[in-house]
N, C-alpha and C. Protein backbone atom coordinates (compact mmCIF):
# COMPACT_ATOMS: atom_id res chain seq x y z
N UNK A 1 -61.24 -18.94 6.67
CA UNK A 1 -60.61 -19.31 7.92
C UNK A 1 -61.60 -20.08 8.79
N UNK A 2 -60.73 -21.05 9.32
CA UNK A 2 -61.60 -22.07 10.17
C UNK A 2 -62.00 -21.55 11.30
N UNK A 3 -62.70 -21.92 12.30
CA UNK A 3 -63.83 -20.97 13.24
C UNK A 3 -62.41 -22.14 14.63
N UNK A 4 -62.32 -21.77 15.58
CA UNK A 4 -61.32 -22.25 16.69
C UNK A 4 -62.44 -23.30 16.99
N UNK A 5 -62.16 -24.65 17.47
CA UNK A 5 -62.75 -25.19 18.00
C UNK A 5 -62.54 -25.34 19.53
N UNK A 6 -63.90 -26.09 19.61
CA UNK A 6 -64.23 -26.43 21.15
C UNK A 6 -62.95 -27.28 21.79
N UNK A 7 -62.78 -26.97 23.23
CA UNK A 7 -62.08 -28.17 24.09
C UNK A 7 -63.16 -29.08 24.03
N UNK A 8 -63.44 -30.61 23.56
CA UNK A 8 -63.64 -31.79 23.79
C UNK A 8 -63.83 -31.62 25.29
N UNK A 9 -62.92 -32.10 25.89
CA UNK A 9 -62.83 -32.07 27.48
C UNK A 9 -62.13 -31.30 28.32
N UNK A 10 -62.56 -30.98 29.50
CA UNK A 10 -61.56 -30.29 30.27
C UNK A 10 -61.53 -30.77 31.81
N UNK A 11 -60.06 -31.06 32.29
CA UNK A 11 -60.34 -31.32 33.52
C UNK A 11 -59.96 -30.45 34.54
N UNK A 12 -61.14 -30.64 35.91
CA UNK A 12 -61.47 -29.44 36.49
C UNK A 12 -60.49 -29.35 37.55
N UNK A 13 -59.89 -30.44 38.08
CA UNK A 13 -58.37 -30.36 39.00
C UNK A 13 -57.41 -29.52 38.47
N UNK A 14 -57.41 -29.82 37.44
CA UNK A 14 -56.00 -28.72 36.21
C UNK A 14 -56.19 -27.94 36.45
N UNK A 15 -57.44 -27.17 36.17
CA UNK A 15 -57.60 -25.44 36.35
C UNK A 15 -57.12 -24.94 38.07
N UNK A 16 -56.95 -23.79 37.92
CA UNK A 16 -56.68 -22.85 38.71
C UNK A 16 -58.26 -22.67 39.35
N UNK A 17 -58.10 -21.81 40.71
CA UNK A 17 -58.91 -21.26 41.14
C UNK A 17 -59.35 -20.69 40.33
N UNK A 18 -60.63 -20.10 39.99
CA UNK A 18 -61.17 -18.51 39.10
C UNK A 18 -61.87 -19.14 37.88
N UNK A 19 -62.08 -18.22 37.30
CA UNK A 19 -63.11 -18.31 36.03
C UNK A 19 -61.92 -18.38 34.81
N UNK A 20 -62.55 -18.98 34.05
CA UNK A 20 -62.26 -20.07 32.69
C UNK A 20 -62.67 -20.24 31.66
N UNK A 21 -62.35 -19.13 30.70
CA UNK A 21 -63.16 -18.90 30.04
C UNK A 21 -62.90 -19.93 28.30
N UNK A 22 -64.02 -20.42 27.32
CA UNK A 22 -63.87 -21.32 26.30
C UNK A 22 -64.90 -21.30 25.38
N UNK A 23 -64.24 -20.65 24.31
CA UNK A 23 -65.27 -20.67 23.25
C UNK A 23 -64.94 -20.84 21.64
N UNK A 24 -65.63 -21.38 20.93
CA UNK A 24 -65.31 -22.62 19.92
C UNK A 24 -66.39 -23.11 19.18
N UNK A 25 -66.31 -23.76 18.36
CA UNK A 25 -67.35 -24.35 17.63
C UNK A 25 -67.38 -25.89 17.69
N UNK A 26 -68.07 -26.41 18.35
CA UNK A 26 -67.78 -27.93 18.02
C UNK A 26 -68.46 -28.69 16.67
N UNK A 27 -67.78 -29.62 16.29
CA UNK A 27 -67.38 -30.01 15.17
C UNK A 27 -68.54 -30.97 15.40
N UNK A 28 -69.62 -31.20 13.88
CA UNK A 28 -70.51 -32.44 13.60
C UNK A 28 -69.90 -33.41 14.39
N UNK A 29 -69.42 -33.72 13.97
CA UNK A 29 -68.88 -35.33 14.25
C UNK A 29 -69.31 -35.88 15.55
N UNK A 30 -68.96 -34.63 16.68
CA UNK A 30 -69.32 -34.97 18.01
C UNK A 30 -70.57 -34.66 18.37
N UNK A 31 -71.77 -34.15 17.50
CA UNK A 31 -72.83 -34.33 17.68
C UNK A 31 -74.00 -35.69 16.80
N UNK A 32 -73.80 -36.62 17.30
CA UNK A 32 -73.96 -37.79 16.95
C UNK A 32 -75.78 -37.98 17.71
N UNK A 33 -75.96 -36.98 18.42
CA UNK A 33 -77.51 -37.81 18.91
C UNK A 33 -78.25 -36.58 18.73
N UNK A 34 -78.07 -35.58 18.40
CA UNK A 34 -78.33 -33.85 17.80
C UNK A 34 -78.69 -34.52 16.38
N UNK A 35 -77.68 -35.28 15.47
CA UNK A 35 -77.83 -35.49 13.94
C UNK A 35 -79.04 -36.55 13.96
N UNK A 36 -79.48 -36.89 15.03
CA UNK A 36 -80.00 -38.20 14.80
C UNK A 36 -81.86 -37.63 15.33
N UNK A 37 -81.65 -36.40 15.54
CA UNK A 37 -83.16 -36.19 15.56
C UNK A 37 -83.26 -35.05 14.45
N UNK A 38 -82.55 -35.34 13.87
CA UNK A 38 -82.81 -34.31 12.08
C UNK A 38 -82.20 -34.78 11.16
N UNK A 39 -82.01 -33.79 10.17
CA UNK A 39 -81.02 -33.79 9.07
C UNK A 39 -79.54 -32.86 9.20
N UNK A 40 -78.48 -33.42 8.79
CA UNK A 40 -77.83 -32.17 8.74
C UNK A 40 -77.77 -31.40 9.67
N UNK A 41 -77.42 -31.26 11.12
CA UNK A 41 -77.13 -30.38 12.15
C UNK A 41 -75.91 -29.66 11.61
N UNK A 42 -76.11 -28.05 12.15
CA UNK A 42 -74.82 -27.50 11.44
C UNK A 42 -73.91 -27.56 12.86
N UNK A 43 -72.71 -26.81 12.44
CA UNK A 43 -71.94 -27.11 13.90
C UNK A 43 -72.12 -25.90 15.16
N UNK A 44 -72.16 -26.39 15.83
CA UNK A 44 -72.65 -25.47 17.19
C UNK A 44 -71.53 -24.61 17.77
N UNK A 45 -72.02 -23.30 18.35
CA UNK A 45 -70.83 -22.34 18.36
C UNK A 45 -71.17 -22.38 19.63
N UNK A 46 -70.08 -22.47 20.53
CA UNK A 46 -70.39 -22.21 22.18
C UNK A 46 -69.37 -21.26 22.59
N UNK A 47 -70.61 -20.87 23.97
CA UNK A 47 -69.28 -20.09 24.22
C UNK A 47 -69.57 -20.26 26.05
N UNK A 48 -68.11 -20.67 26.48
CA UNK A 48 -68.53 -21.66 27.97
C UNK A 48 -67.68 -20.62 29.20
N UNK A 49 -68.08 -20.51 30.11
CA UNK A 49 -67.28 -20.05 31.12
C UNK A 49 -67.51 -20.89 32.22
N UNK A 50 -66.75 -21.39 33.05
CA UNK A 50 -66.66 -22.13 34.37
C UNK A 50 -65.91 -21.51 35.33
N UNK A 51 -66.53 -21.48 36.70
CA UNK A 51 -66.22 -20.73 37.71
C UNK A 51 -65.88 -21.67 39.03
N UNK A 52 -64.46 -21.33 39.15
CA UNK A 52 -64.19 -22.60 40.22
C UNK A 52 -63.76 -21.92 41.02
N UNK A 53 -64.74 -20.81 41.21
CA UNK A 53 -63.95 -20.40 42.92
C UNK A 53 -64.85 -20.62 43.61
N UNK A 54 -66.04 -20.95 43.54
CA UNK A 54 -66.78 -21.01 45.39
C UNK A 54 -66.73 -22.76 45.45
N UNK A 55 -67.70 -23.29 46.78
CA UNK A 55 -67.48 -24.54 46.91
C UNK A 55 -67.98 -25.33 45.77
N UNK A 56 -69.29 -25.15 45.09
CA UNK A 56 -69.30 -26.18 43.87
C UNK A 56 -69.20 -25.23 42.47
N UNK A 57 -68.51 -26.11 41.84
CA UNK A 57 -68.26 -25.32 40.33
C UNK A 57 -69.41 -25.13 40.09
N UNK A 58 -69.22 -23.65 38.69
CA UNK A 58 -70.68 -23.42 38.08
C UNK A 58 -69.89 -23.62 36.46
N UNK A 59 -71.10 -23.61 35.81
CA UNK A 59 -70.67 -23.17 34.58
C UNK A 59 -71.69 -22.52 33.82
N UNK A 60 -71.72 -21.63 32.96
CA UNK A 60 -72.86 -20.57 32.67
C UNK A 60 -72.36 -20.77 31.06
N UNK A 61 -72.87 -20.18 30.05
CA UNK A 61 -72.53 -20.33 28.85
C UNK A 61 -73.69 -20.00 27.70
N UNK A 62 -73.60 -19.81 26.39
CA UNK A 62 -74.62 -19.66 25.57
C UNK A 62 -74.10 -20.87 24.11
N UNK A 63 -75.10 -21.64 23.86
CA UNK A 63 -74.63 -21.82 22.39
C UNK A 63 -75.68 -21.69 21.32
N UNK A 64 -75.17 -21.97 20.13
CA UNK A 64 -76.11 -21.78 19.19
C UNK A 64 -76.01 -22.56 17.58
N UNK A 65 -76.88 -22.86 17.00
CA UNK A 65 -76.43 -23.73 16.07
C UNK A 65 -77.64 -23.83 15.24
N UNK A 66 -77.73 -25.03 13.74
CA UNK A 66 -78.78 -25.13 13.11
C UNK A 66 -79.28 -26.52 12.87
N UNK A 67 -80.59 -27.08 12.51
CA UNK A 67 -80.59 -28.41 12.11
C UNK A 67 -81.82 -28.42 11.19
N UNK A 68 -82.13 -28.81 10.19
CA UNK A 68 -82.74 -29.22 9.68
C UNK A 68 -83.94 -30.17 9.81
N UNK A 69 -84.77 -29.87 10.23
CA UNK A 69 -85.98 -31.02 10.52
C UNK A 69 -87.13 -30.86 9.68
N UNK A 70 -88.23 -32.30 10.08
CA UNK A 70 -89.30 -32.69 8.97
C UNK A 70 -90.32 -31.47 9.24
N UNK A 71 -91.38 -30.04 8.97
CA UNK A 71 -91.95 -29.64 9.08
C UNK A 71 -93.40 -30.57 9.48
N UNK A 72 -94.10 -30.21 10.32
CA UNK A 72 -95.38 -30.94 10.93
C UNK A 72 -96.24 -30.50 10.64
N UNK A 73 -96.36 -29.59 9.14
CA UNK A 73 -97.72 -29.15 8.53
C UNK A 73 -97.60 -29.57 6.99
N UNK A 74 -96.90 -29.48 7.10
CA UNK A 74 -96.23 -29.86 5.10
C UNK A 74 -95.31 -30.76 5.11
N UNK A 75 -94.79 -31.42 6.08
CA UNK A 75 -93.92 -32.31 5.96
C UNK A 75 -92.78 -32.27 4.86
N UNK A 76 -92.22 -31.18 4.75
CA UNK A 76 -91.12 -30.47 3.99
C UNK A 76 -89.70 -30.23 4.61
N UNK A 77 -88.39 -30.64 4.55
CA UNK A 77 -87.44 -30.01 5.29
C UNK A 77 -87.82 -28.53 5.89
N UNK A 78 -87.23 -28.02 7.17
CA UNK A 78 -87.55 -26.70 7.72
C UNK A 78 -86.13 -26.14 8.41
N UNK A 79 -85.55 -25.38 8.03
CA UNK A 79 -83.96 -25.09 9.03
C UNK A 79 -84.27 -24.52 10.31
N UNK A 80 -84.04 -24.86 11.21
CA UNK A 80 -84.61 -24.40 12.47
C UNK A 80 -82.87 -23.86 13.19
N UNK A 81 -83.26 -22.58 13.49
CA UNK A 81 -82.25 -21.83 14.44
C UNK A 81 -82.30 -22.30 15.80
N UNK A 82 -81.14 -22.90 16.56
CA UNK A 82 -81.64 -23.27 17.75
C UNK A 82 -80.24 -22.10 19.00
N UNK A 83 -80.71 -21.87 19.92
CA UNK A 83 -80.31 -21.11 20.64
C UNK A 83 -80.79 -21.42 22.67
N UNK A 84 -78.91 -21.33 23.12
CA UNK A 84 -79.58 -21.96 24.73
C UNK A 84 -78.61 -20.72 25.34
N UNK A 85 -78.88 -20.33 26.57
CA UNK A 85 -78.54 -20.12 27.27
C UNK A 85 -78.59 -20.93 29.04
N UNK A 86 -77.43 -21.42 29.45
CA UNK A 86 -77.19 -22.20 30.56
C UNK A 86 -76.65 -21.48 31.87
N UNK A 87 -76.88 -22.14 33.26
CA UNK A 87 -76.37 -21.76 34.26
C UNK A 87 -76.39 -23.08 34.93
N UNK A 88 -75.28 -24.30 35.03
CA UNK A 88 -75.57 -24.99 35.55
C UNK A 88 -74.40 -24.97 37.06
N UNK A 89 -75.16 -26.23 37.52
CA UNK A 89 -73.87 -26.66 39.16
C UNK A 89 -73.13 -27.92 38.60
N UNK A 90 -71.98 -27.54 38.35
CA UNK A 90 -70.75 -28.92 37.86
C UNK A 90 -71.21 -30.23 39.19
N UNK A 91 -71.38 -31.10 39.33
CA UNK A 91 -71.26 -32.42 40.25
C UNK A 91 -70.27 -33.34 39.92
N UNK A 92 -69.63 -34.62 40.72
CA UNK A 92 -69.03 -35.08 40.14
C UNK A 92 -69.88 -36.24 39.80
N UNK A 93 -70.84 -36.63 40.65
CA UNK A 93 -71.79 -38.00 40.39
C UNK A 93 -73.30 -37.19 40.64
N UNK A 94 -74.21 -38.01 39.96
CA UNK A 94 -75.55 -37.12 39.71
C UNK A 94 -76.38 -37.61 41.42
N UNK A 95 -75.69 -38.25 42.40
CA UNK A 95 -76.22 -38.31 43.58
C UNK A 95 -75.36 -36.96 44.64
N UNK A 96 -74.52 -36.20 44.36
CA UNK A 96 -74.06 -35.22 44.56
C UNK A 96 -75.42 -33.86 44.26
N UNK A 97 -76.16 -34.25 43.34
CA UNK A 97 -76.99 -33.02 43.28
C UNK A 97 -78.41 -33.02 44.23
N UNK A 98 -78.37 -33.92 44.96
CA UNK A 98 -79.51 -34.32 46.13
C UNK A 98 -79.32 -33.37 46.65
N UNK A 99 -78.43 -32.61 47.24
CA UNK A 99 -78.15 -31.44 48.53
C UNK A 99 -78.65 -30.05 47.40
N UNK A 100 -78.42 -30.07 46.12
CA UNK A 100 -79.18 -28.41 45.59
C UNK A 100 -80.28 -28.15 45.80
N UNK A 101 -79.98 -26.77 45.54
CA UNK A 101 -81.73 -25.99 45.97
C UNK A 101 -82.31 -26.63 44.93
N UNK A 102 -83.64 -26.34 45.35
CA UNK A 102 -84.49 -26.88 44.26
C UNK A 102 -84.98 -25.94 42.65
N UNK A 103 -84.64 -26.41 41.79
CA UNK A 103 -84.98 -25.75 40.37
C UNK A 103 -83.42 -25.41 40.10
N UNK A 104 -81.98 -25.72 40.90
CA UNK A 104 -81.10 -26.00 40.32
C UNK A 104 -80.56 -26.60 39.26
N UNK A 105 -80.05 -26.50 38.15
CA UNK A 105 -80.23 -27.21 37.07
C UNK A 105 -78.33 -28.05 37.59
N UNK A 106 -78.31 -29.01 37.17
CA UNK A 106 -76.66 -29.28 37.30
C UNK A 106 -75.96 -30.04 36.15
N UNK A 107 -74.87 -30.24 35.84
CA UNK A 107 -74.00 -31.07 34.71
C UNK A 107 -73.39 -31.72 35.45
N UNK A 108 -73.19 -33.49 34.94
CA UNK A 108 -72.53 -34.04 35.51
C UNK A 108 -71.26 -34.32 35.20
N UNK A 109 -69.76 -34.52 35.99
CA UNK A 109 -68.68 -34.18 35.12
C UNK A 109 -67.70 -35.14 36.41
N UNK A 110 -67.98 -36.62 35.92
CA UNK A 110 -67.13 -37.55 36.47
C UNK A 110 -65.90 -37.42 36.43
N UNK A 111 -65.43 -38.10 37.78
CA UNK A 111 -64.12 -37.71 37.93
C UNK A 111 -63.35 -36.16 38.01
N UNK A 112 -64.14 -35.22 38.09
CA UNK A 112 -63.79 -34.37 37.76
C UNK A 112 -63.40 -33.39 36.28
N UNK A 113 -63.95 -34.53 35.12
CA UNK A 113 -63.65 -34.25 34.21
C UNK A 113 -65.06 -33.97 33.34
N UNK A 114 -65.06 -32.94 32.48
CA UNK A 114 -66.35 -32.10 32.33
C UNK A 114 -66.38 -32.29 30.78
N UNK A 115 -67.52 -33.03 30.06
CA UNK A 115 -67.31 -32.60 28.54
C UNK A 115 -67.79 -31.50 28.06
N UNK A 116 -67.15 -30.95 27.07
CA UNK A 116 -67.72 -29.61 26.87
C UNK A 116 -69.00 -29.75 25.74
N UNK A 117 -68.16 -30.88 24.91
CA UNK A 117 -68.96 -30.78 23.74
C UNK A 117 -70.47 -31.61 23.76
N UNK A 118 -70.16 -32.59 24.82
CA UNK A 118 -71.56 -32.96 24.98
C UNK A 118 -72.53 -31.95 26.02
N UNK A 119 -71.78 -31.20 26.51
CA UNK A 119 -72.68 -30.34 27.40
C UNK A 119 -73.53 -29.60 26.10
N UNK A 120 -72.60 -28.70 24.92
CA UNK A 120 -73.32 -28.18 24.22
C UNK A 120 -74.34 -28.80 23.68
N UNK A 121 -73.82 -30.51 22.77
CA UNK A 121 -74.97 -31.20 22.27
C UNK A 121 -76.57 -31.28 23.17
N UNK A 122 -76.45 -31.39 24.38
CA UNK A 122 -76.85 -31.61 25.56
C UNK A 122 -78.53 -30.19 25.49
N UNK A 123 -77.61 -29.14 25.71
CA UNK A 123 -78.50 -28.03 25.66
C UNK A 123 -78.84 -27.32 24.14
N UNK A 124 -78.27 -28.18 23.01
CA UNK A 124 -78.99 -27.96 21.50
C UNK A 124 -80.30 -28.73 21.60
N UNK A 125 -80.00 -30.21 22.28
CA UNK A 125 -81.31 -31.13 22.14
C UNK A 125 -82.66 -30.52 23.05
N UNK A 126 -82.35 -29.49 24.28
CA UNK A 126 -83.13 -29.29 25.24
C UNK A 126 -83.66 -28.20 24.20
N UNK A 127 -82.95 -27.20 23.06
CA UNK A 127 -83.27 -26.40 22.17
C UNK A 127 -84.23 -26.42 20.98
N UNK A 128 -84.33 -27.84 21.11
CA UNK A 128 -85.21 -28.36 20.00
C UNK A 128 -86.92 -28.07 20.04
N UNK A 129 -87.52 -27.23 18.80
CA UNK A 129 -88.79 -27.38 19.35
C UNK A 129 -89.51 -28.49 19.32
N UNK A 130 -90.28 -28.28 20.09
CA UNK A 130 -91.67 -29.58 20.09
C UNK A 130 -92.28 -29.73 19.18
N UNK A 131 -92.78 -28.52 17.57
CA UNK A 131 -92.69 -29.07 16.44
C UNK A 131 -92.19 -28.43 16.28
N UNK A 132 -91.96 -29.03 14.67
CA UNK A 132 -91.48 -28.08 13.75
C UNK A 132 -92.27 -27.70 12.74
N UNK A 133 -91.94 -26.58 12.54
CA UNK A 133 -92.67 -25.96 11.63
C UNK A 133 -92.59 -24.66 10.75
N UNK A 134 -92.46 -24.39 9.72
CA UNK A 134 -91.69 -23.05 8.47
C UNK A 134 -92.88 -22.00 9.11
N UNK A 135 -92.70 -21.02 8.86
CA UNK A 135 -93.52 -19.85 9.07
C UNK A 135 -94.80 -19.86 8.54
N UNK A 136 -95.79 -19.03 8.94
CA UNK A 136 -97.11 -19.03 8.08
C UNK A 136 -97.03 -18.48 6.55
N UNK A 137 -95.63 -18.43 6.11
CA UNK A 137 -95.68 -17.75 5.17
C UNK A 137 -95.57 -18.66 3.93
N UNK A 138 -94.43 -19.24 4.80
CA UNK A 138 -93.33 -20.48 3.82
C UNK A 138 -94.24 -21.52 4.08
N UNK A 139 -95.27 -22.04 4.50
CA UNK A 139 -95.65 -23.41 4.69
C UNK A 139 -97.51 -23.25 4.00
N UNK A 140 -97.13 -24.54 3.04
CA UNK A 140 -98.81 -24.61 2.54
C UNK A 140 -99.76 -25.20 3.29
N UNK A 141 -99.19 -25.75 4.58
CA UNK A 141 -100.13 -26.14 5.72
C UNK A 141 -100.61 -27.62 5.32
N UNK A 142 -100.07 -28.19 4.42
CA UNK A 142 -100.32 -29.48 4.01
C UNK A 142 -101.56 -29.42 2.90
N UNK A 143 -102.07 -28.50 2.28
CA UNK A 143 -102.52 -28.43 0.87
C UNK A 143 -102.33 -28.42 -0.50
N UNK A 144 -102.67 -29.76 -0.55
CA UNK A 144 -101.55 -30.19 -1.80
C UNK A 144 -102.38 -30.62 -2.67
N UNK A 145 -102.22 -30.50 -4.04
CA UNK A 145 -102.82 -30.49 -5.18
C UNK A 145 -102.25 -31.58 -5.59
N UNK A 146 -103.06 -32.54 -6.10
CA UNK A 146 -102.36 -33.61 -7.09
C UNK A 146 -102.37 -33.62 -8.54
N UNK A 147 -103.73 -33.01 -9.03
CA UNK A 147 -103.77 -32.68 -10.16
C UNK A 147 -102.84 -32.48 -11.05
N UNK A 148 -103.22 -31.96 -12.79
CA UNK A 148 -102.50 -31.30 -13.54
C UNK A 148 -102.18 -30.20 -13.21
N UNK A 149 -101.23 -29.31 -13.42
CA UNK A 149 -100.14 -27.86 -13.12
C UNK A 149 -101.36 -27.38 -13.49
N UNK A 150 -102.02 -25.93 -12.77
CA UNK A 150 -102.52 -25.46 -13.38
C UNK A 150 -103.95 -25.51 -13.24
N UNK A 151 -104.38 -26.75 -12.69
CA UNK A 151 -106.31 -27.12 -12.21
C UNK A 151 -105.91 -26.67 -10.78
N UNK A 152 -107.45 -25.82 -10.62
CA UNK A 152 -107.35 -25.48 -9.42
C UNK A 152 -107.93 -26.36 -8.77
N UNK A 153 -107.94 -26.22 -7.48
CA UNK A 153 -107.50 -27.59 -6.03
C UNK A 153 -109.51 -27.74 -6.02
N UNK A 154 -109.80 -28.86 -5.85
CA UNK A 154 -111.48 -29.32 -6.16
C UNK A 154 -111.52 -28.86 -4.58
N UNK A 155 -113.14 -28.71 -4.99
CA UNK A 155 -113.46 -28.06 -3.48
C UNK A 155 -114.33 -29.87 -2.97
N UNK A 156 -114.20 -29.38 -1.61
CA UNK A 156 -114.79 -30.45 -0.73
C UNK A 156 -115.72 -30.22 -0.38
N UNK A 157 -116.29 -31.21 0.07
CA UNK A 157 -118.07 -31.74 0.65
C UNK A 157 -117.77 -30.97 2.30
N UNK A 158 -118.55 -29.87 2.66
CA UNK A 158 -118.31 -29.46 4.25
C UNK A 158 -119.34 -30.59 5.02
N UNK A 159 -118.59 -31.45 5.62
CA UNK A 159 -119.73 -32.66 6.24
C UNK A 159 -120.26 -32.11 7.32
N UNK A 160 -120.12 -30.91 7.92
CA UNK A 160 -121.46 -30.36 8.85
C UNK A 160 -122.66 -29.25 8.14
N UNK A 161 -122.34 -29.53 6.68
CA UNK A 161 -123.38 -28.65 5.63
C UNK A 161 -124.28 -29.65 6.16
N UNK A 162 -124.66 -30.98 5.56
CA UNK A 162 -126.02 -31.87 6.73
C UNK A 162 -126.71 -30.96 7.98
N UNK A 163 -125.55 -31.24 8.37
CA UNK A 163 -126.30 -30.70 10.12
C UNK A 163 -126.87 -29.38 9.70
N UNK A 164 -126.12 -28.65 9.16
CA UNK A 164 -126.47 -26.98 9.06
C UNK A 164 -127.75 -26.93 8.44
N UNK A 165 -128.31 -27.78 7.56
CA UNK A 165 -129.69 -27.70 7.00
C UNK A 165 -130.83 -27.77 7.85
N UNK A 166 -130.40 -29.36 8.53
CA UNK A 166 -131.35 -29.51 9.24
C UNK A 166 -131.58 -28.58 10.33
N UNK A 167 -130.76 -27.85 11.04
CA UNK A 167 -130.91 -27.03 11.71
C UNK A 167 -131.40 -25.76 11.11
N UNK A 168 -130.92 -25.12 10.10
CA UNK A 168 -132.19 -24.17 9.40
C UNK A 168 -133.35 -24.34 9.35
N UNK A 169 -133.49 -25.88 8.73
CA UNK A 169 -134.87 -26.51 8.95
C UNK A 169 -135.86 -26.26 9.94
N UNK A 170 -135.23 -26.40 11.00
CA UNK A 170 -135.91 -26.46 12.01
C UNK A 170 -136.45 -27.74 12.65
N UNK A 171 -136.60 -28.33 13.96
CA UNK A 171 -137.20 -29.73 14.65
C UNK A 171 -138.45 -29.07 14.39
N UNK A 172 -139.31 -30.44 14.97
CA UNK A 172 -140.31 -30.52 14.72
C UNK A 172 -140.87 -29.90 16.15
N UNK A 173 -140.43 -29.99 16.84
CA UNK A 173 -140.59 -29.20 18.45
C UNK A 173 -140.93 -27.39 17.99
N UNK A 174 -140.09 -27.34 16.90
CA UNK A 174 -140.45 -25.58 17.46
C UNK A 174 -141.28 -25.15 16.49
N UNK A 175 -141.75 -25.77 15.92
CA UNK A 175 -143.12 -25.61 15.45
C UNK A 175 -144.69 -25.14 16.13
């Protein structure tokens, strides 16, 4: 069974006074700039409530979803779980949010009309880490053998072994 999807859009004149509640999965398709900083984004499950009873709408919500990105130690695909929780102030134009307190976060929703699904795409991308990267478990940290199967990995020259001598050595000062 298919998972209910997201409202696309909703407009905020339609609704009634009160809270509004919407939850759904939005569909790849409409995450078009989510797919484009990975591989394979899976589809994002939201779950949205909007509150139109005081003077400016709110909308609060959690979503959650997966994407696939390049690992930054091994450079290996990595599935990354991404997870937001939101509290924003609906506006209708982003010069409407000049009058919020400050560290207000807001969504902008022209005309009165609010997307849902880019709000989610929106707070998957803010979800994204800064790297990526598989666990210390799953990742060889970029140590890679080229060799035959089976030769173990050649050891390297430590280029501060130099320094370390001469410093055993000793200068000629502390003599």
């Amino acid at each position: 069974m298919q998972a209910p999807l997201l409202p696309r859009q909703v407009e905020l004149k339609r609704l009634g006074s009160g809270r509004h509640a919407y939850e759904g999965q939005v569909p790849v398709e409409a995450l078009a700039e989510l797919e484009g900083a990975g591989e394979r984004p899976g589809p994002v499950q939201a779950s949205i409530m909007l509150d139109l009873s005081g003077s400016m709408p709110r909308v609060t919500g959690r979503c959650e979803g997966s994407i696939q990105l390049q690992c930054q130690r091994c450079l290996e695909p990595v599935d990354v779980a991404l997870e937001s929780e939101f509290e924003l102030v609906v506006v209708d134009r982003a010069s409407d949010a000049d009058g919020l307190d400050e560290g207000q976060t807001w969504v902008e929703a022209p005309r009165g009309i609010l997307d849902l699904a880019r709000l989610a795409e929106e707070e998957m991308l803010l979800a994204l880490p800064v790297v990526a990267r598989h666990e210390n478990a799953d990742c060889d940290g970029g140590q890679r053998h080229f060799g035959p199967p089976g030769e173990p990995q050649p050891e390297r020259d430590n280029p501060f072994a130099a320094l370390k001598a001469l410093r055993e050595k000793g200068s000629p000062s502390d003599e």
